[in-house]
PDB file of N, CA and C in Angstrom:
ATOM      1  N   UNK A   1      20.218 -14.328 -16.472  1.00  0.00           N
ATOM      2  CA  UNK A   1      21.515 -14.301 -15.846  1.00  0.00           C
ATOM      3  C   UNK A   1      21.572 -13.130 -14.868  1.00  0.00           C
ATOM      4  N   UNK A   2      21.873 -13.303 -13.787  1.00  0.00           N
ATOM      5  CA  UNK A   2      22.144 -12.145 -12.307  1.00  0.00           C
ATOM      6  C   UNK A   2      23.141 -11.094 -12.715  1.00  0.00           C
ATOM      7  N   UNK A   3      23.627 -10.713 -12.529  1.00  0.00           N
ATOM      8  CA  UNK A   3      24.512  -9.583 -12.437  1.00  0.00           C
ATOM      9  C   UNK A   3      24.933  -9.369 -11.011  1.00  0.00           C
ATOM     10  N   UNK A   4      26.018  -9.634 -10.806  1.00  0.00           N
ATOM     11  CA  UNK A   4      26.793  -9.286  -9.397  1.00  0.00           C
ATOM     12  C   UNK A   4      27.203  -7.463  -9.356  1.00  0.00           C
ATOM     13  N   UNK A   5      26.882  -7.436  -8.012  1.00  0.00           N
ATOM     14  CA  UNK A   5      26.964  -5.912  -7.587  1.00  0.00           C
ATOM     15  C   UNK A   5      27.142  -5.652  -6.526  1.00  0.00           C
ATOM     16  N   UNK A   6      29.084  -5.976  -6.341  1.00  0.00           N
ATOM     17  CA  UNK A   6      29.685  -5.975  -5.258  1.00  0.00           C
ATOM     18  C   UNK A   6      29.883  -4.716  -4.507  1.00  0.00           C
ATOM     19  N   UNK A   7      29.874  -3.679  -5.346  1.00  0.00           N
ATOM     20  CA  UNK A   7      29.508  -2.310  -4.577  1.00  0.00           C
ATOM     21  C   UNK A   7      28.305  -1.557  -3.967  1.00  0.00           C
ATOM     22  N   UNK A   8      27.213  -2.698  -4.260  1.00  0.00           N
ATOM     23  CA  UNK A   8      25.390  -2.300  -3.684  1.00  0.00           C
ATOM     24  C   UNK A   8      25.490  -3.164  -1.954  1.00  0.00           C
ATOM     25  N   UNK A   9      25.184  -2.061  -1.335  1.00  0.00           N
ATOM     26  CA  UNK A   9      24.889  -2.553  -0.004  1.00  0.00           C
ATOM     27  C   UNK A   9      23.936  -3.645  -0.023  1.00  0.00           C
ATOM     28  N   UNK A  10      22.803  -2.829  -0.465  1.00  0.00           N
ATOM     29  CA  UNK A  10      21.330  -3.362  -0.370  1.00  0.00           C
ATOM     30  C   UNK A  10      21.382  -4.995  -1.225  1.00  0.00           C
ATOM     31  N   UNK A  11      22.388  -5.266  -2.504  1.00  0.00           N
ATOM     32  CA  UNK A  11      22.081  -6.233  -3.309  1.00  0.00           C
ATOM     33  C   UNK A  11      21.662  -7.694  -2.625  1.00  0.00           C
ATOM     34  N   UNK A  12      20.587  -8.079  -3.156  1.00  0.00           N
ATOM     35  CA  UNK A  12      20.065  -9.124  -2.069  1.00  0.00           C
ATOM     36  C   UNK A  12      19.249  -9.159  -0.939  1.00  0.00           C
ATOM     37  N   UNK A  13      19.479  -7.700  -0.712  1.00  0.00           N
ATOM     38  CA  UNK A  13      18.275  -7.677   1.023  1.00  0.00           C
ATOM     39  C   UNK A  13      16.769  -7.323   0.244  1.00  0.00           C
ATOM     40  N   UNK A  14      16.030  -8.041   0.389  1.00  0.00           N
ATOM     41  CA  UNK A  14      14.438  -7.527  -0.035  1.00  0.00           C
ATOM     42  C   UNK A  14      13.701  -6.386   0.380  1.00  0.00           C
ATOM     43  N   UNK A  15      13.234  -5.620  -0.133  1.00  0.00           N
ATOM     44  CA  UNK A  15      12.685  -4.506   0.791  1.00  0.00           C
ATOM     45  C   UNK A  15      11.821  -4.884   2.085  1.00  0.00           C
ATOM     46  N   UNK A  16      11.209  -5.810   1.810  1.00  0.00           N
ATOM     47  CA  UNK A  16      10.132  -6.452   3.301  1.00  0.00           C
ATOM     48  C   UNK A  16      11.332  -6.646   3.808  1.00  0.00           C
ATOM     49  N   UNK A  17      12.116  -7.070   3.695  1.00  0.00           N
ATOM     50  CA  UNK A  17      13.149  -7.048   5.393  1.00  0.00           C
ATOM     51  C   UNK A  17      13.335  -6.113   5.992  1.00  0.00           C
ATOM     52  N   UNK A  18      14.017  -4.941   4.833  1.00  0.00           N
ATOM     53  CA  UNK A  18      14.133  -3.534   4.989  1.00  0.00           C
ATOM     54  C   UNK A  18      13.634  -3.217   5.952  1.00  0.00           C
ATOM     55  N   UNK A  19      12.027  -3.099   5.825  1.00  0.00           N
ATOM     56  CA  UNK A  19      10.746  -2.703   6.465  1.00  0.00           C
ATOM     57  C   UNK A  19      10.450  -3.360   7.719  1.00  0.00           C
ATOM     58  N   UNK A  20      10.313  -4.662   7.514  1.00  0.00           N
ATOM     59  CA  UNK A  20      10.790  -5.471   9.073  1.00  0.00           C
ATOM     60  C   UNK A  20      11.688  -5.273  10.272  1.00  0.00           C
ATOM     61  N   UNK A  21      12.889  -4.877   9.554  1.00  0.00           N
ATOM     62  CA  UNK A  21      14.069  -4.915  10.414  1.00  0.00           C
ATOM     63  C   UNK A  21      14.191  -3.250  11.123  1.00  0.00           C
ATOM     64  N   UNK A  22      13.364  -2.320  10.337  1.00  0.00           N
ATOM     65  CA  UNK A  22      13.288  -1.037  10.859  1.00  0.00           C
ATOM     66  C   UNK A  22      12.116  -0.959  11.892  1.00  0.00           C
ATOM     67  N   UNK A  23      11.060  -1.374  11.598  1.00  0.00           N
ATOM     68  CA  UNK A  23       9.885  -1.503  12.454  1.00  0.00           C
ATOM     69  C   UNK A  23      10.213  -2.421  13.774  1.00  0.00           C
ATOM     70  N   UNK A  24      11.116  -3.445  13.607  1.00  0.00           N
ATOM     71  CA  UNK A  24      11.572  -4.151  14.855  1.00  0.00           C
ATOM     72  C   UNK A  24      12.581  -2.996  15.633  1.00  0.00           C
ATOM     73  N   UNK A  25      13.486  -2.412  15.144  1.00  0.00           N
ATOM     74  CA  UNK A  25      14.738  -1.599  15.422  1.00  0.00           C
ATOM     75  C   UNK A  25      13.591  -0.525  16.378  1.00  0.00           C
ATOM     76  N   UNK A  26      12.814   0.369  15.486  1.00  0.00           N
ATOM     77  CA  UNK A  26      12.144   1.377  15.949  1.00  0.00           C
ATOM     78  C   UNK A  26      10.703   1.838  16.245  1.00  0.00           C
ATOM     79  N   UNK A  27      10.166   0.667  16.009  1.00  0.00           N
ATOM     80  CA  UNK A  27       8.792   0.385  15.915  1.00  0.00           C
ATOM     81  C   UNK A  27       8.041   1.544  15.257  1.00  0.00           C
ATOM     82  N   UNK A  28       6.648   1.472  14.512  1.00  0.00           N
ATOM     83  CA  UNK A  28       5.959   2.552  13.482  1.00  0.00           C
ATOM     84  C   UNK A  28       5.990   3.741  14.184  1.00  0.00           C
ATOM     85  N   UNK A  29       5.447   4.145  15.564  1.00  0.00           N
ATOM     86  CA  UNK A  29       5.614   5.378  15.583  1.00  0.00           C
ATOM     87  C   UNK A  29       7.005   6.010  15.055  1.00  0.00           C
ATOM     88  N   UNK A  30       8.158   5.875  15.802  1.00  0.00           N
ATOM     89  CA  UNK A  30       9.329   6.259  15.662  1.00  0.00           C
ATOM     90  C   UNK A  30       9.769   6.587  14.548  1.00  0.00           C
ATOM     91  N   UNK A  31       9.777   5.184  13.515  1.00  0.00           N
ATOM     92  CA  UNK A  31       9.226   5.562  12.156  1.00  0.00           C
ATOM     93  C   UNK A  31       8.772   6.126  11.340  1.00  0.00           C
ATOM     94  N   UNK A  32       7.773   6.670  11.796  1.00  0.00           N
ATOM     95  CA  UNK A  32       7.022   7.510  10.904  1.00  0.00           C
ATOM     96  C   UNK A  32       7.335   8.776  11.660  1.00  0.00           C
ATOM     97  N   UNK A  33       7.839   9.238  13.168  1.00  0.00           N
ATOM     98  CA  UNK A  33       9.130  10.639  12.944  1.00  0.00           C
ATOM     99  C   UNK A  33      10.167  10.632  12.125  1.00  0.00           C
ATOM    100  N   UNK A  34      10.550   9.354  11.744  1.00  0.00           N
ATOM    101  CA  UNK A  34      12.199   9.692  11.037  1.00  0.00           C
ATOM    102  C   UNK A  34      11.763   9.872   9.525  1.00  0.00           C
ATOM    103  N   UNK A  35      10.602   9.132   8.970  1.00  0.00           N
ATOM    104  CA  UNK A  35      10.467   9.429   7.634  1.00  0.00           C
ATOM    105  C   UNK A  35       8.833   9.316   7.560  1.00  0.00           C
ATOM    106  N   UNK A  36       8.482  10.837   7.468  1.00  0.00           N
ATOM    107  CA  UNK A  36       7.289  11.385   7.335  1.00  0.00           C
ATOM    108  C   UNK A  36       6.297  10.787   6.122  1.00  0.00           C
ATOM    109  N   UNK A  37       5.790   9.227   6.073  1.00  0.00           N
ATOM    110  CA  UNK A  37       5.059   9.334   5.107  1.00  0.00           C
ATOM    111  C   UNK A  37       3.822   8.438   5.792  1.00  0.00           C
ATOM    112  N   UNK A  38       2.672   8.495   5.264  1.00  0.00           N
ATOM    113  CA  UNK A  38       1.558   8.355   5.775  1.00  0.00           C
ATOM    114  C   UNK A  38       1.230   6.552   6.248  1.00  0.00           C
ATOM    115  N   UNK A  39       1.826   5.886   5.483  1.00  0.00           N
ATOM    116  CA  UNK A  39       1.801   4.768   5.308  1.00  0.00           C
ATOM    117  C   UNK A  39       2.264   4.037   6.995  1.00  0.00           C
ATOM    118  N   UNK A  40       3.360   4.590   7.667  1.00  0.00           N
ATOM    119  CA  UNK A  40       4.228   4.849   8.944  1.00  0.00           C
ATOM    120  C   UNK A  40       3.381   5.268   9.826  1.00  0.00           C
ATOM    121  N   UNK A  41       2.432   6.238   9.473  1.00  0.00           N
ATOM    122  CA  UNK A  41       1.645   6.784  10.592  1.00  0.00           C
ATOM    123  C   UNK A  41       0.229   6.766  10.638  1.00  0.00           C
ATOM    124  N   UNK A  42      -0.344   6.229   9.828  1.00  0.00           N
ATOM    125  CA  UNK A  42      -1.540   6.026   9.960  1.00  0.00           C
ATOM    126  C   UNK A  42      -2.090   4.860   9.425  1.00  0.00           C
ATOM    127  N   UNK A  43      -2.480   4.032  10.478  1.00  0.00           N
ATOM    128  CA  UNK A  43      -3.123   2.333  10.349  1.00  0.00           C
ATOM    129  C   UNK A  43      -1.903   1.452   9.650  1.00  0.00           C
ATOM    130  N   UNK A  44      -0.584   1.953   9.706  1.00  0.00           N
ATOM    131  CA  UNK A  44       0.864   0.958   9.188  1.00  0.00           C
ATOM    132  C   UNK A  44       0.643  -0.414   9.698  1.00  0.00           C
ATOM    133  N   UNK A  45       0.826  -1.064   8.074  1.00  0.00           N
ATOM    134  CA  UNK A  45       1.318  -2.564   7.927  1.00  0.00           C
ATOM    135  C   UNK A  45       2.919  -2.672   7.557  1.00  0.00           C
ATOM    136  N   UNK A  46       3.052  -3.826   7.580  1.00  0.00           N
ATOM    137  CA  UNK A  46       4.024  -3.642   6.489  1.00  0.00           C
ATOM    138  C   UNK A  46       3.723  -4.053   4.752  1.00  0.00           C
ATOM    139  N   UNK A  47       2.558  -4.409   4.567  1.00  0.00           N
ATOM    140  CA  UNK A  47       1.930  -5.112   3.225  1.00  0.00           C
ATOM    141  C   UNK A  47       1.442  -3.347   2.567  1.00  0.00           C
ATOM    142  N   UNK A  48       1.180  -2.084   3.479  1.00  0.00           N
ATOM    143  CA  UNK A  48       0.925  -0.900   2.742  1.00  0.00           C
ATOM    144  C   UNK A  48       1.910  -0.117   2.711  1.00  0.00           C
ATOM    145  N   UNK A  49       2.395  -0.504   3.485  1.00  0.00           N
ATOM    146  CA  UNK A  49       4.143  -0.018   3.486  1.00  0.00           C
ATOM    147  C   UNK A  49       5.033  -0.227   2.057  1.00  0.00           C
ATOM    148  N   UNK A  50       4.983  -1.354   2.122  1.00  0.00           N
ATOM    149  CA  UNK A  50       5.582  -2.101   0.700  1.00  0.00           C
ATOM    150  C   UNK A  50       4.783  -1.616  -0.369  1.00  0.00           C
ATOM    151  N   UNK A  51       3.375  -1.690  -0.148  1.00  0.00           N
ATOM    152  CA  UNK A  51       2.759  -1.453  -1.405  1.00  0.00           C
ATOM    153  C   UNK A  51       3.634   0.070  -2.258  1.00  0.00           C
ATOM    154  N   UNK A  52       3.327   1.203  -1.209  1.00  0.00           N
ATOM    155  CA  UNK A  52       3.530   2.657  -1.485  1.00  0.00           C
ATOM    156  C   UNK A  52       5.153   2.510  -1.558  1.00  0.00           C
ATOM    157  N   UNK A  53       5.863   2.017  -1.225  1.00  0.00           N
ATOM    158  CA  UNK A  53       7.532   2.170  -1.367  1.00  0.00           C
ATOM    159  C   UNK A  53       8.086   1.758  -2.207  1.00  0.00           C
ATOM    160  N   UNK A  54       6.937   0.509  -2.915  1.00  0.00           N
ATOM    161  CA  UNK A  54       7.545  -0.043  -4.369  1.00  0.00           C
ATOM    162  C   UNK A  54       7.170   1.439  -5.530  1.00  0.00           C
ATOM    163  N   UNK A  55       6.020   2.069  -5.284  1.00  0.00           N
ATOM    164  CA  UNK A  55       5.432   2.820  -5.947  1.00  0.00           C
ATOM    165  C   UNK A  55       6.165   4.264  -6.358  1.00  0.00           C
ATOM    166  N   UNK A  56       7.076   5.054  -5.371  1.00  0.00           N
ATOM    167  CA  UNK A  56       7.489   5.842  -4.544  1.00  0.00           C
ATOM    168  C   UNK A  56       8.983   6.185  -4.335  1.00  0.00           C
ATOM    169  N   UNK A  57       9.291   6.322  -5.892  1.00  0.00           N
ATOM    170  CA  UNK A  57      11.165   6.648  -5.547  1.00  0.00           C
ATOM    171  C   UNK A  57      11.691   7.130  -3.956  1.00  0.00           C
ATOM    172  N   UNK A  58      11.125   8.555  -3.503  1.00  0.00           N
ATOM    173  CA  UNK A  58      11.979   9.303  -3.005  1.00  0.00           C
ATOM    174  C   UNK A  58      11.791   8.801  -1.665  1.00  0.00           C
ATOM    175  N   UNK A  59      10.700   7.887  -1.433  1.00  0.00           N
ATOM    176  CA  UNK A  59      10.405   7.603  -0.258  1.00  0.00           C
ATOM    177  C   UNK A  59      11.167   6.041   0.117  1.00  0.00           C
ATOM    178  N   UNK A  60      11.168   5.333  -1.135  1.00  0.00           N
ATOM    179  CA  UNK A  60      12.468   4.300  -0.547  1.00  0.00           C
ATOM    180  C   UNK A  60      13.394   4.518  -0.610  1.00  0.00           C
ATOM    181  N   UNK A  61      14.544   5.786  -1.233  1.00  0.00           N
ATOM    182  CA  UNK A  61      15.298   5.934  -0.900  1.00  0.00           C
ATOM    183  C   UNK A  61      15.788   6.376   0.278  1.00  0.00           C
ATOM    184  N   UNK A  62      15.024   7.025   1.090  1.00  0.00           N
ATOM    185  CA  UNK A  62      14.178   7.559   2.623  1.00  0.00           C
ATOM    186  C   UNK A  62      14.779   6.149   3.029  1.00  0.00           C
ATOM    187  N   UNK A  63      14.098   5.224   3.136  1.00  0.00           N
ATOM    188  CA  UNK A  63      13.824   3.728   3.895  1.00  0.00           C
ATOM    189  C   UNK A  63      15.252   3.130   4.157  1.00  0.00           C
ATOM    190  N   UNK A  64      15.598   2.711   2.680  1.00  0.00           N
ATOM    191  CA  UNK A  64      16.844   2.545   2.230  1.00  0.00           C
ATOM    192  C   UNK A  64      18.456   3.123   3.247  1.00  0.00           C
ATOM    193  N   UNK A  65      18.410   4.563   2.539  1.00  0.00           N
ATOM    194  CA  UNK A  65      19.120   5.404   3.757  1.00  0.00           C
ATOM    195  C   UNK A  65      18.890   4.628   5.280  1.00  0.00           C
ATOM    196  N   UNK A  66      17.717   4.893   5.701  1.00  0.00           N
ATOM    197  CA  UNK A  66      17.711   5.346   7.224  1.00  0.00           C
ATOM    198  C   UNK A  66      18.296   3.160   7.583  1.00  0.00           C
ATOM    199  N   UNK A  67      18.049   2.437   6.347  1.00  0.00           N
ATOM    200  CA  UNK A  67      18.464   1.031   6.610  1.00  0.00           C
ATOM    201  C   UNK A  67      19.958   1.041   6.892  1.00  0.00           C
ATOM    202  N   UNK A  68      20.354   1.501   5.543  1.00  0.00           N
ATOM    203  CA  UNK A  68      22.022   1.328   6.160  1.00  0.00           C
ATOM    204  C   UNK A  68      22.716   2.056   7.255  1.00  0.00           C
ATOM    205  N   UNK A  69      22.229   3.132   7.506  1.00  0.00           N
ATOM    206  CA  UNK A  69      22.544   3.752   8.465  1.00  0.00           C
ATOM    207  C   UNK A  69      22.411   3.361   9.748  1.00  0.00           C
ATOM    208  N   UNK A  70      21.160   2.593   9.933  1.00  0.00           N
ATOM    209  CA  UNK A  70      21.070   2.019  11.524  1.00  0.00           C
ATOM    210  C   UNK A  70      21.887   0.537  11.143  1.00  0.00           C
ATOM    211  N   UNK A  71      22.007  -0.116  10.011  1.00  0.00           N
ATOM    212  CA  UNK A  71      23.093  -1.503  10.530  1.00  0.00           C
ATOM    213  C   UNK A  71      24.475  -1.052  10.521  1.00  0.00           C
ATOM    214  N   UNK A  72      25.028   0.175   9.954  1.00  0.00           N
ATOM    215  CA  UNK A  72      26.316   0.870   9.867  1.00  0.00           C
ATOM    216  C   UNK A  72      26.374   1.095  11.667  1.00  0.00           C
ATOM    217  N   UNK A  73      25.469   1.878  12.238  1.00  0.00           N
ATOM    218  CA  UNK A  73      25.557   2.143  13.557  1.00  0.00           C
ATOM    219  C   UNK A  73      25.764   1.184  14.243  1.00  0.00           C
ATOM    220  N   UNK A  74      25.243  -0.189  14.099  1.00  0.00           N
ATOM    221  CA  UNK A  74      24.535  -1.242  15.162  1.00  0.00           C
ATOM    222  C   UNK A  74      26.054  -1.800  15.005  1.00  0.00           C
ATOM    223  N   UNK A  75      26.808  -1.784  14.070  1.00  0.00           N
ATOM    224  CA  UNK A  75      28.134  -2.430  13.959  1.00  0.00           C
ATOM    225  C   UNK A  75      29.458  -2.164  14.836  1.00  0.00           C
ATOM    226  N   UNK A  76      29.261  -0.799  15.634  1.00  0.00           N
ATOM    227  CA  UNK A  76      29.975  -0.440  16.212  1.00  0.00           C
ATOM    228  C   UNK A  76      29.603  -0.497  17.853  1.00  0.00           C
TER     229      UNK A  76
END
């Protein structure tokens, strides 16, 4: 049974979108200035991306953040 979680931004968005929709927004270099992790800056997929961000509290919360923040922006 799901659990609804009308107060989670994220509830429902997959992290590969996450990752998609930032790399389209700002492409990897840019990326990997706004959140310093190796995966962003050196030989970036998005399949090692995902790998290390599932792995990696502080760094998807990194991802996460910088997600809502650019569709919060893009809204105005």
């Amino acid at each position: 049974m799901k659990q609804e979680q009308p107060n989670n931004p994220l509830h429902g968005i997959k992290l590969a979108e996450i990752v998609q929709y930032l790399v389209a927004e700002y492409g990897w270099e840019e990326l990997g200035e706004q959140i310093k992790i190796r995966s962003f800056n050196n030989n970036p997929t998005i399949k090692s991306s995902l790998k290390f961000l599932r792995r990696t509290a502080w760094a998807r919360e990194k991802v996460e953040k910088l997600y809502l923040e650019t569709i919060k922006n893009s809204e105005y």
